[in-house]
Structures are given as C-alpha cells and as structure tokens.
Protein backbone atom coordinates (compact mmCIF):
# COMPACT_ATOMS: atom_id res chain seq x y z
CA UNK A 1 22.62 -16.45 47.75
CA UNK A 2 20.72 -14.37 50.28
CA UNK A 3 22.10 -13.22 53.61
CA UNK A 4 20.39 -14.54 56.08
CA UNK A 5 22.21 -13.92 59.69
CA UNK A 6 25.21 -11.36 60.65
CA UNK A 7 26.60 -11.91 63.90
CA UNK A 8 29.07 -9.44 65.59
CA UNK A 9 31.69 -10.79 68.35
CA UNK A 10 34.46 -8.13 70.51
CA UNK A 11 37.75 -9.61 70.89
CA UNK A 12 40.62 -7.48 73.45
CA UNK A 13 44.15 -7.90 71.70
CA UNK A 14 46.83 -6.86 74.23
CA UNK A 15 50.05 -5.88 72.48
CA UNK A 16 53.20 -8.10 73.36
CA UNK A 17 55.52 -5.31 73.70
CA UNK A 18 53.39 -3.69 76.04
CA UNK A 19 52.31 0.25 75.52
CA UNK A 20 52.30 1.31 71.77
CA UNK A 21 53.71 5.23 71.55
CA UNK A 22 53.13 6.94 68.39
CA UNK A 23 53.05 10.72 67.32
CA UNK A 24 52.49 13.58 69.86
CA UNK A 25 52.64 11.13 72.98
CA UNK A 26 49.23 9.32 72.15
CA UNK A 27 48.94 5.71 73.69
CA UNK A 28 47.06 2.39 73.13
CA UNK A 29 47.78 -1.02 75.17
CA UNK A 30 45.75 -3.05 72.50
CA UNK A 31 43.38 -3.19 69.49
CA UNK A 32 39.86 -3.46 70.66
CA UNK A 33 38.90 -5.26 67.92
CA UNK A 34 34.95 -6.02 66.02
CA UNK A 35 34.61 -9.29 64.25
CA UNK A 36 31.41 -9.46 61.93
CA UNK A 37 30.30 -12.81 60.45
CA UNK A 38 27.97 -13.10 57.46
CA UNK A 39 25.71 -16.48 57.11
CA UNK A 40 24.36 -17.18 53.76
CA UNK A 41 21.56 -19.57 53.43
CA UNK A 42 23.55 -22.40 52.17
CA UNK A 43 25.45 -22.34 55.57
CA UNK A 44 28.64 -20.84 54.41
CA UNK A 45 29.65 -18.32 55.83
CA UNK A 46 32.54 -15.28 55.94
CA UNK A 47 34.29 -13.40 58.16
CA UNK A 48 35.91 -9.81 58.56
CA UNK A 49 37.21 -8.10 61.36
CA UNK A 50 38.41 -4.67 62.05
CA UNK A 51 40.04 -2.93 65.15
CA UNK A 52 41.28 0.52 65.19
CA UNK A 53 44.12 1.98 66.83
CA UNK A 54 42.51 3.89 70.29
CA UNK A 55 40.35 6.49 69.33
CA UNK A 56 43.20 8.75 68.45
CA UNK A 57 44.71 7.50 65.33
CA UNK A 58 41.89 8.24 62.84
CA UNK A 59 38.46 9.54 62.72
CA UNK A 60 37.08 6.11 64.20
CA UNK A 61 36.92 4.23 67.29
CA UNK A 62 35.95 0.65 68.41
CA UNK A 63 32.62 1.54 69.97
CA UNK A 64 31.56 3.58 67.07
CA UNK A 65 32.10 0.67 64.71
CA UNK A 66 29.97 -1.58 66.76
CA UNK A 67 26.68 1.03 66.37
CA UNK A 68 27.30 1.40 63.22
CA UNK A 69 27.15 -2.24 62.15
CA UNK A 70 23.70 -2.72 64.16
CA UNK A 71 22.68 0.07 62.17
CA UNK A 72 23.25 -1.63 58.97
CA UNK A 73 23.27 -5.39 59.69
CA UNK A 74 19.18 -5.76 60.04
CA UNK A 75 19.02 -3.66 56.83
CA UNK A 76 21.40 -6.33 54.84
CA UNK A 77 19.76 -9.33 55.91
CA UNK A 78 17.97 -10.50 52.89
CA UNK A 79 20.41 -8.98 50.24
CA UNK A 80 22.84 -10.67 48.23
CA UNK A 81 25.72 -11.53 49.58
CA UNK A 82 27.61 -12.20 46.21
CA UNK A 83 27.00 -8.58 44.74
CA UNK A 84 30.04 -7.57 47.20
CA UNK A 85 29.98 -3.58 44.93
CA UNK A 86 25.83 -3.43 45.18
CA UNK A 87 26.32 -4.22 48.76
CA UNK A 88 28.64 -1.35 49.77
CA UNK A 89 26.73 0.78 47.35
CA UNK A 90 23.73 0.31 49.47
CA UNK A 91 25.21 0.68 52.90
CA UNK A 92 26.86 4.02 51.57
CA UNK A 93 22.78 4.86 50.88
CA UNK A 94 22.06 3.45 53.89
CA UNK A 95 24.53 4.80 56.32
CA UNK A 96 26.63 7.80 55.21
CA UNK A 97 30.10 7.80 55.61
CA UNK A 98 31.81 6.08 58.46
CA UNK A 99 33.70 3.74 56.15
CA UNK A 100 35.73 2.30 59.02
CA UNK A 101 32.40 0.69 60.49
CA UNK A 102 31.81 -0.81 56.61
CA UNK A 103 35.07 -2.44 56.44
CA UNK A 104 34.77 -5.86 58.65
CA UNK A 105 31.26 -6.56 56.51
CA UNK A 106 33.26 -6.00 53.53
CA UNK A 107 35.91 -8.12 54.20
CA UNK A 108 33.32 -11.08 55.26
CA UNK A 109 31.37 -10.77 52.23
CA UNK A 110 35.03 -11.08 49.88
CA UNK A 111 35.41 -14.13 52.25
CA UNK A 112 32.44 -15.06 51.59
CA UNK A 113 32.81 -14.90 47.49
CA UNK A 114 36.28 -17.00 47.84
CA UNK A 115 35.18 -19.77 50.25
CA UNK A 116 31.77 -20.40 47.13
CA UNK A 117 34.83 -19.90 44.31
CA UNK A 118 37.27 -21.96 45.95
CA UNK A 119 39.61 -19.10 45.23
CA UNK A 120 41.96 -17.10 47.72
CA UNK A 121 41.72 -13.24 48.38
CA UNK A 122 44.91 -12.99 46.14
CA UNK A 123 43.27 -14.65 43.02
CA UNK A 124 40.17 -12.71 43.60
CA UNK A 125 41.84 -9.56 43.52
CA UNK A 126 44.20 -9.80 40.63
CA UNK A 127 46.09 -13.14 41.36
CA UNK A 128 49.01 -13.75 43.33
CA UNK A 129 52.42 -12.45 42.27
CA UNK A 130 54.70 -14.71 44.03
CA UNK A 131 53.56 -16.25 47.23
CA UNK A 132 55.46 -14.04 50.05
CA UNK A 133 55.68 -9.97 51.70
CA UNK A 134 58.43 -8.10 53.20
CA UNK A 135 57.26 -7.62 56.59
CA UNK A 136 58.34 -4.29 58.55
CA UNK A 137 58.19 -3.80 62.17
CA UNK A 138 57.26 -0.32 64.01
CA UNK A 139 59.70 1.12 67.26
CA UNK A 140 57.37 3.29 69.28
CA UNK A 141 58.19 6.18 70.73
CA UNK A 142 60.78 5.88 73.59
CA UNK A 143 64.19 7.48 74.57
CA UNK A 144 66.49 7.47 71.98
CA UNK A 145 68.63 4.61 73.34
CA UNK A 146 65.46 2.30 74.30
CA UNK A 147 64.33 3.15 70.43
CA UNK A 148 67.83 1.64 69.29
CA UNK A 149 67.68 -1.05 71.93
CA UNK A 150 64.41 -2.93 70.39
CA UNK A 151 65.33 -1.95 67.04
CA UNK A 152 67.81 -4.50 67.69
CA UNK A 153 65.37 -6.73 69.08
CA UNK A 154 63.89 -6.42 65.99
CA UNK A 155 66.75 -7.01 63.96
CA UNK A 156 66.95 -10.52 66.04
CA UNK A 157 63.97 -11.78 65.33
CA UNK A 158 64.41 -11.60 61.23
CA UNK A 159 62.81 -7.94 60.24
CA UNK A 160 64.85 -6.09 57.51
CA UNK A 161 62.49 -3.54 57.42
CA UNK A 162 61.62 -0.38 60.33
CA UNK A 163 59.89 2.29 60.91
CA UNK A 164 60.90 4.60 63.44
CA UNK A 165 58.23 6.56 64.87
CA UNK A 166 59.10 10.39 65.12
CA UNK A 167 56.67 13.85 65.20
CA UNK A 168 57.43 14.93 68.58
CA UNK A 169 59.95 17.52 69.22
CA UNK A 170 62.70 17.86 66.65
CA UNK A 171 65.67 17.56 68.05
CA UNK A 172 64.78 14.36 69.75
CA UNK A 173 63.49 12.89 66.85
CA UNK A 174 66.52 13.76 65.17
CA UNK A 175 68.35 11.58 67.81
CA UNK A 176 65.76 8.38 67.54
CA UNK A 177 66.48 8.55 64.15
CA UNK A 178 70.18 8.94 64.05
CA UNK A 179 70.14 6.10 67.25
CA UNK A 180 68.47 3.60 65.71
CA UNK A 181 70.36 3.98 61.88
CA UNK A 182 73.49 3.24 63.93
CA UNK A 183 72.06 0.40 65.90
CA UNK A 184 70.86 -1.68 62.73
CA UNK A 185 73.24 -2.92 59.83
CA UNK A 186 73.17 -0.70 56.92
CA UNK A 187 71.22 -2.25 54.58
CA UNK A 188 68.14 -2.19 56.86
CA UNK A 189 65.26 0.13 55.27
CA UNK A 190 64.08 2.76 57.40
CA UNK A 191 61.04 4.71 57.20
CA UNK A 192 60.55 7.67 59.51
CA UNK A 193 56.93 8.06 60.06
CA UNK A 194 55.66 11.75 62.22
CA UNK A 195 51.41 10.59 61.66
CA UNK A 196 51.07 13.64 60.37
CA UNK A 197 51.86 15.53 63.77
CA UNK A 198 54.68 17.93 62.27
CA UNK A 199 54.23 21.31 60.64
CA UNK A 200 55.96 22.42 57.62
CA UNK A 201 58.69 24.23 59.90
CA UNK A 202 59.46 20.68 62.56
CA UNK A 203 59.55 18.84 59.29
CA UNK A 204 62.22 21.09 57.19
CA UNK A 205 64.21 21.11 59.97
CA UNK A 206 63.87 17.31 60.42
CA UNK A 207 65.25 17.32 56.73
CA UNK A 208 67.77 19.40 57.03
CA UNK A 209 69.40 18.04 60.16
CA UNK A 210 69.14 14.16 58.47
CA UNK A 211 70.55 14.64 55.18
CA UNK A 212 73.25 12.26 55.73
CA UNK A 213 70.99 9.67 56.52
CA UNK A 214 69.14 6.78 54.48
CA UNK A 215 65.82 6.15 55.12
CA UNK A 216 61.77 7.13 53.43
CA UNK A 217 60.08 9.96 55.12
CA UNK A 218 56.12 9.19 56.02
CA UNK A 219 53.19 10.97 56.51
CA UNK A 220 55.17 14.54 58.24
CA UNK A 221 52.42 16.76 58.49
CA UNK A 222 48.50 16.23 58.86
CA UNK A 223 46.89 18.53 55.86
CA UNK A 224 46.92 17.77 52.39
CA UNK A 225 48.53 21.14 51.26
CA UNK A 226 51.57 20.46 54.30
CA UNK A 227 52.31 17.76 52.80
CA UNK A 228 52.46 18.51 49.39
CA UNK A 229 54.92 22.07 50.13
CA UNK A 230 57.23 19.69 52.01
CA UNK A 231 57.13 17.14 48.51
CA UNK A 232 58.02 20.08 46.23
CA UNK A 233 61.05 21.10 48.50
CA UNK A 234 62.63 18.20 49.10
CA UNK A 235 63.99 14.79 46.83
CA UNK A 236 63.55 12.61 49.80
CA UNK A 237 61.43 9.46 49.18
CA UNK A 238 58.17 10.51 49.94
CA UNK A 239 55.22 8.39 51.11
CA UNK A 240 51.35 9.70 51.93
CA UNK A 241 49.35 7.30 54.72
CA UNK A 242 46.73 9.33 56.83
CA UNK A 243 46.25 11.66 53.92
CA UNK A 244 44.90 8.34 51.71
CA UNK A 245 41.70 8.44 52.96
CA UNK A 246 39.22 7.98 50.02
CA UNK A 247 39.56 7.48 45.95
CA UNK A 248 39.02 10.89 45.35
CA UNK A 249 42.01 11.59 47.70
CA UNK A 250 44.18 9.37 45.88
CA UNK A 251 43.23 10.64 42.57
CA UNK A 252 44.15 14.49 43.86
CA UNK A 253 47.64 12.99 45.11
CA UNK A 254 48.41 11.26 41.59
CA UNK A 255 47.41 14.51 39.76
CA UNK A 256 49.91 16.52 41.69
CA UNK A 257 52.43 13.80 41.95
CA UNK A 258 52.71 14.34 45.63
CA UNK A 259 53.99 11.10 46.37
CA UNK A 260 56.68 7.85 45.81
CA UNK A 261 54.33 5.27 47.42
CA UNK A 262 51.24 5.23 49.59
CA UNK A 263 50.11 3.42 52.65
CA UNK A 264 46.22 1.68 52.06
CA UNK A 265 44.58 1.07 55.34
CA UNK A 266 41.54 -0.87 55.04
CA UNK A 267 40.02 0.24 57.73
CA UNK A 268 40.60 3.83 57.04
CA UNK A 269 39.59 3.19 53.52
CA UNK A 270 36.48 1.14 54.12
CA UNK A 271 36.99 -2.42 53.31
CA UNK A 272 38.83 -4.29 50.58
CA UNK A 273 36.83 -3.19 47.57
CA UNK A 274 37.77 0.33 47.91
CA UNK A 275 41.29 -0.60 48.97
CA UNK A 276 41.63 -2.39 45.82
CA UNK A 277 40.19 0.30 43.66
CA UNK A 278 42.87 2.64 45.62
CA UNK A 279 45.42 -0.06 44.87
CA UNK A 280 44.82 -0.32 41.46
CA UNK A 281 45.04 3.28 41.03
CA UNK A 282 48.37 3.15 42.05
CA UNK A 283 49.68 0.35 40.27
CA UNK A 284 49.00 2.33 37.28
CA UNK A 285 51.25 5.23 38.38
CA UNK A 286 53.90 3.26 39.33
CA UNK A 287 53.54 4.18 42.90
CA UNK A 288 54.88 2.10 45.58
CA UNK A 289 52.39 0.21 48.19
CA UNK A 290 51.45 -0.97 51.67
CA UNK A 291 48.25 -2.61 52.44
CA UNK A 292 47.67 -2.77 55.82
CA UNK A 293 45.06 -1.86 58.52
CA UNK A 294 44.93 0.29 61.57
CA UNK A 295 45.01 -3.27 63.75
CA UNK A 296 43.72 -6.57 64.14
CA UNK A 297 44.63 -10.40 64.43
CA UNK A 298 44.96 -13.23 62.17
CA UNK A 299 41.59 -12.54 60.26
CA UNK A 300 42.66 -9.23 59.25
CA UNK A 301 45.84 -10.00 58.39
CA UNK A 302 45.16 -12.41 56.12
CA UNK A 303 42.67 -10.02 54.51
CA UNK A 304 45.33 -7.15 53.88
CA UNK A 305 47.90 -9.64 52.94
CA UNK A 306 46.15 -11.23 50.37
CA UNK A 307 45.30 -8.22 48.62
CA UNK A 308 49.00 -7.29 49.10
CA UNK A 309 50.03 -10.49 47.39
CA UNK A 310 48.16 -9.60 43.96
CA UNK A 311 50.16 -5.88 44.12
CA UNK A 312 52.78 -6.74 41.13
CA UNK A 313 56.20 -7.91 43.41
CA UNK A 314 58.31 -4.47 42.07
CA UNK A 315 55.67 -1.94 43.79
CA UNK A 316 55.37 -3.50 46.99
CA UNK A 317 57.06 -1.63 49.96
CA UNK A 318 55.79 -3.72 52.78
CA UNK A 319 53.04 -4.81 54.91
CA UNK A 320 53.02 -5.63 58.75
CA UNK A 321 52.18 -9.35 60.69
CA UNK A 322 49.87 -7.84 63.15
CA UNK A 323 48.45 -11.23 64.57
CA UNK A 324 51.96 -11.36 66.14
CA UNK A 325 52.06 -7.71 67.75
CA UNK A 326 49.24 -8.76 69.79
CA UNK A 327 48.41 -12.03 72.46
CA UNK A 328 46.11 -13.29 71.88
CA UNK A 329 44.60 -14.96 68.25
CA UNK A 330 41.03 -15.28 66.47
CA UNK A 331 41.97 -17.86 63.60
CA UNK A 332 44.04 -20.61 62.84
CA UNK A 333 46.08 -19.91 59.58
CA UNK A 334 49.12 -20.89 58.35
CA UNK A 335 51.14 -17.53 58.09
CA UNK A 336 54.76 -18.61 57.63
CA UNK A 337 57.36 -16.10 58.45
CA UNK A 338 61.15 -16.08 57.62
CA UNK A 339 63.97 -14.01 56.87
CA UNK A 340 61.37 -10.70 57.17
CA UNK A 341 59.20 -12.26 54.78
CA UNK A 342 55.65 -13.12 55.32
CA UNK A 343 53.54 -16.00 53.20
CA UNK A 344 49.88 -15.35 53.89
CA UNK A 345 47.49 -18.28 53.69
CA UNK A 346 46.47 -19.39 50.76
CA UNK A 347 43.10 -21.10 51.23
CA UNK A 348 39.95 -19.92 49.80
CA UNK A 349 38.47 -16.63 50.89
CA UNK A 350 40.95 -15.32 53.92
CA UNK A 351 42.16 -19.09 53.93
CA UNK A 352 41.80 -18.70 57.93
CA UNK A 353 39.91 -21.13 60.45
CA UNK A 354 37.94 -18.68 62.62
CA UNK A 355 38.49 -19.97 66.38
CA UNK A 356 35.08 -19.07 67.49
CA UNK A 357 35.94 -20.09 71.26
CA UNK A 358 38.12 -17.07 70.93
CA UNK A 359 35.37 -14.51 69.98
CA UNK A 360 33.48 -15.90 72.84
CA UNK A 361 29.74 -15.27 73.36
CA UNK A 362 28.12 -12.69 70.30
CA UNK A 363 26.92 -9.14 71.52
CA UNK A 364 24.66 -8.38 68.69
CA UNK A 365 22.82 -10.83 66.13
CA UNK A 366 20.84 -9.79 63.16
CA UNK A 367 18.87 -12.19 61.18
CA UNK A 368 18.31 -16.60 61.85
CA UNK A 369 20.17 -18.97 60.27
CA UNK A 370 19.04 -21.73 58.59
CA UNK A 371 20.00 -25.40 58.69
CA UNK A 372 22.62 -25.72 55.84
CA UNK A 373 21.70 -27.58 52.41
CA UNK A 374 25.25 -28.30 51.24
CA UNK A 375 26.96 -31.25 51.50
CA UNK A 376 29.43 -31.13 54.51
CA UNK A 377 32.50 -31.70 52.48
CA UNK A 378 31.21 -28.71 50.37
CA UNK A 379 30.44 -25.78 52.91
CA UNK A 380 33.69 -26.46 54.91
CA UNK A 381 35.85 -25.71 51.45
C-alpha cells in the first residue's frame, strides 16, 4: 500500500523531577520531542516519535530532526509503506547519515505493518517472551546526600533497579556512589553510568576506590579504544551505550569481547529495524540488553518496549518507563507497572491510541490523504 501523506507534530515534555543532570554538568528540563505520522491510502495509518536528550547527549538535536524529515518526507510519499528495509534503504540513498532524524519514520512504518497484521511490535520482532520488563530508574547528578535522598524516593515508588549517574570529578563520584549503595537495600542493582565523560585515569581510580562495592559499570570513557583498555584491566561487569552507535560498531565490540551487555538506543541507532538487527546480534553472543531511547512519551515507549519484550527473558538487563519521567502524554496505552516491572501494550503495531489533541496543530505536511476504503471496524484494528 502506497504512502500517501506524512505529517509531523512537536510535542514539549517537561520532566517531573524537574532539571535532569547527567555527565560533566550538562542539563535538559525536557525532551523536545518530533512525532511523524505515516497515512497509507487505505486510511491506516502509523506513528513514531523521537525526542533527544538537549543537544548535548549525542550527535543530534530536536531541530535537526525536524529538517531532516522535510527533507525526506516529500521524497517517500508514493513508496511502499510495507517494504519497512527498502524504505530505510532508500532514505540512507536519499539522505546520508543522520540516523536519529530516520528513526520516528521507522518506527511509524513498523506501526504501520502491525496495525495491517493485527500483530504487536513484540510478535513482529521475534515474539514476546513473557509479557513484562524490569524497569530501572536514573538519579541525576546532585550532592551526594540529595543523590541518596531520591534514590529512596525511588525505592518507594517500586524500582529495584538504579543507575547512578557519575563522570564528574572522582572523588565525588566515589561518594554518590558509596551514598546511594547505603541508602537502598542490598539487593537493589546498581549501574554506575559516567556517559562516556571519564578518561582512562578518573575511571581506574573510580575502580579502585569502589572495589567493595556491587554494582555494573557503564559507558566510563567516550572513545572506543578507552573503553576497551579499561575492559581488559578490570573483571567488573562491563556495559557499552554511547559507543553502540551503528552495526558495524557492534560487530567490532563482539570481536574484541569488549563488553557484558549493551545499551540499544533507537534513536541513536536509527529506528527499530537497525535496533533489532543490533539486538539480534547480541542475542547470539549472549550479551546482555537494554532497548531504550534517548527520550520520549508513551509512543516511544511502547516502541522500545516491545522490541524489548521479544529479547529472550535471561538477556534482558532493563529498559526505562519514560512516558512517566515526563508531564505531559501523547497516547493512551495501557502500560501497567508493578513491583519494578513494566507490561507494555500489547495491541497491534505500538498497541497505543495516539491523542492527537495532544500533538496539537501539524508544522509540516507532506503528501494528501485520501478518503479511507476500509471498513471502519477494519482501519481502527
């Protein structure tokens, strides 16, 4: 079926804990987030959405997305919308890298394919194992004492799982870390993630000076070659998520086994098919996962969750609920969360009912649509 209309909306996603502190003192107060819809000429249509983290996180920012996408959206009209690898095949011809600003079509056109199969993302993609995630939930960067205070917070509100967010100077990190392990009953899971903004020197140190303590170390240094000195000196559990940036990337990282487990970013990535081709290649080493993305509401969620839910149950870290970091939503879905565990819809495609109130008014249209052909009952499935 031919595309015949993409329609792009901006959404601004405050975060409910306020100000969001990660590595080397950078800041974001929300995810300004794109939402692309696809219209086929049956009517049916899919959604994707993708919001970065500032324009500090990784090489991609909000407005950049948004060119991008009118770049490519007039060229797509026309094209069919279920040949979801020929599709990103041509907008790689079309538009050369900037896979962050090919990720929300993506998504859309895998909702697309699940809303005409009647099948969820996690059926799609391999088929669900089990029907819920562990969910983990982030401390930014504050005093040592305000780091153990939410961690407790956390704790309240049913996470098992945190990561404590470190890579500023050593010492102090040393003391977030050692705060928050004592704040947090000892079989909570801990992973200590620097975004890449230590050296080798901050992060042997860092090692040294934590021994004692139990937690996963993530992403210490930026480079590739940082990274993998600090895996060949250490035994700590060791998991790569900036530096998983592309399948060739990953396939470099399984060759000289510089990792336990591996963070997939969508967004970072470019989409769902090339985080599942990522995935996949990590499922065969035995690695652990996270699927994730760099930000977003209930449609991106969903997306990253249900590929998470076809990861076999044994190599799954964790993933995050980031419809409820932020206060606002774009979707009605039924994610039900308990215990630290996450179920994500299981309707077809995303399984999500876009609120399109919330996108408000479109800022860029490519393509008409046409009056739909289905039967009602049909096109809403």
């Amino acid at each position: 079926m031919a595309i015949v209309k993409i329609t792009v909306y901006r959404q601004w996603q405050p975060f409910r804990d306020g100000t969001y502190t990660c590595s080397g003192g950078r800041s974001a107060e929300g995810f300004d987030t794109t939402i692309v819809a696809i219209e086929a000429g049956d009517g049916l249509t899919g959604y994707g959405e993708m919001a970065p983290l500032g324009a500090f996180y990784d090489p991609s920012f909000a407005e950049g997305a948004r060119a991008a996408i009118r770049e490519l959206a007039p060229q797509l009209v026309g094209e069919d919308e279920t040949g979801i690898e020929a599709l990103y095949r041509r907008m790689d011809l079309l538009l050369k890298g900037h896979p962050y600003a090919k990720s929300a079509i993506d998504m859309a056109l895998w909702d697309l394919a699940g809303k005409r199969s009647g099948l969820s993302l996690a059926a799609l993609t391999g088929g669900a194992d089990g029907t819920s995630l562990p969910l983990y939930r982030s401390i930014a960067q504050e005093a040592p004492a305000a780091m153990a205070k939410r961690a407790k917070k956390y704790i309240a509100e049913g996470y098992r799982r945190l990561q404590v967010k470190v890579g500023l100077e050593v010492d102090e990190d040393i003391a977030r870390l050692s705060a928050v392990r004592a704040a947090v009953p000892g079989n909570t899971v801990l992973f200590c993630d620097a975004n890449g903004s230590w050296g080798t020197a901050e992060t042997r140190r860092f090692l040294m000076a934590t021994r004692d303590l139990d937690y996963t170390l993530e992403q210490p240094c930026a480079t590739y070659e940082e990274n993998l000195a600090i895996r060949r000196a250490t035994d700590r559990p060791f998991v790569l998520d900036e530096t998983i940036d592309s399948v060739d990337t990953m396939l470099r990282a399984v060759g000289d086994g510089l990792a336990d487990g591996v963070t997939i970013k969508l967004a970072r990535v470019g989409g769902l098919t090339r985080a599942k081709l990522i995935r996949d290649i990590a499922i065969a080493r035995n690695l652990k996962i996270t699927i994730e993305d760099t930000g977003g509401a209930q449609i991106d969620t969903a997306a990253y969750s249900g590929l998470m839910l076809s990861v076999p149950e044994n190599l799954r870290n964790h993933t995050v609920d980031f419809h409820n970091w932020v206060t606002v939503s774009n979707a009605r879905a039924e994610f039900r969360i308990t215990k630290g565990m996450m179920e994500p819809p299981l309707g077809s495609g995303l399984g999500v009912d876009v609120d399109l109130k919330a996108l408000g008014e479109p800022i860029f249209e490519a393509g008409v649509s046409r009056p739909s052909r289905r039967p009602a009952r049909a096109a809403a499935r």
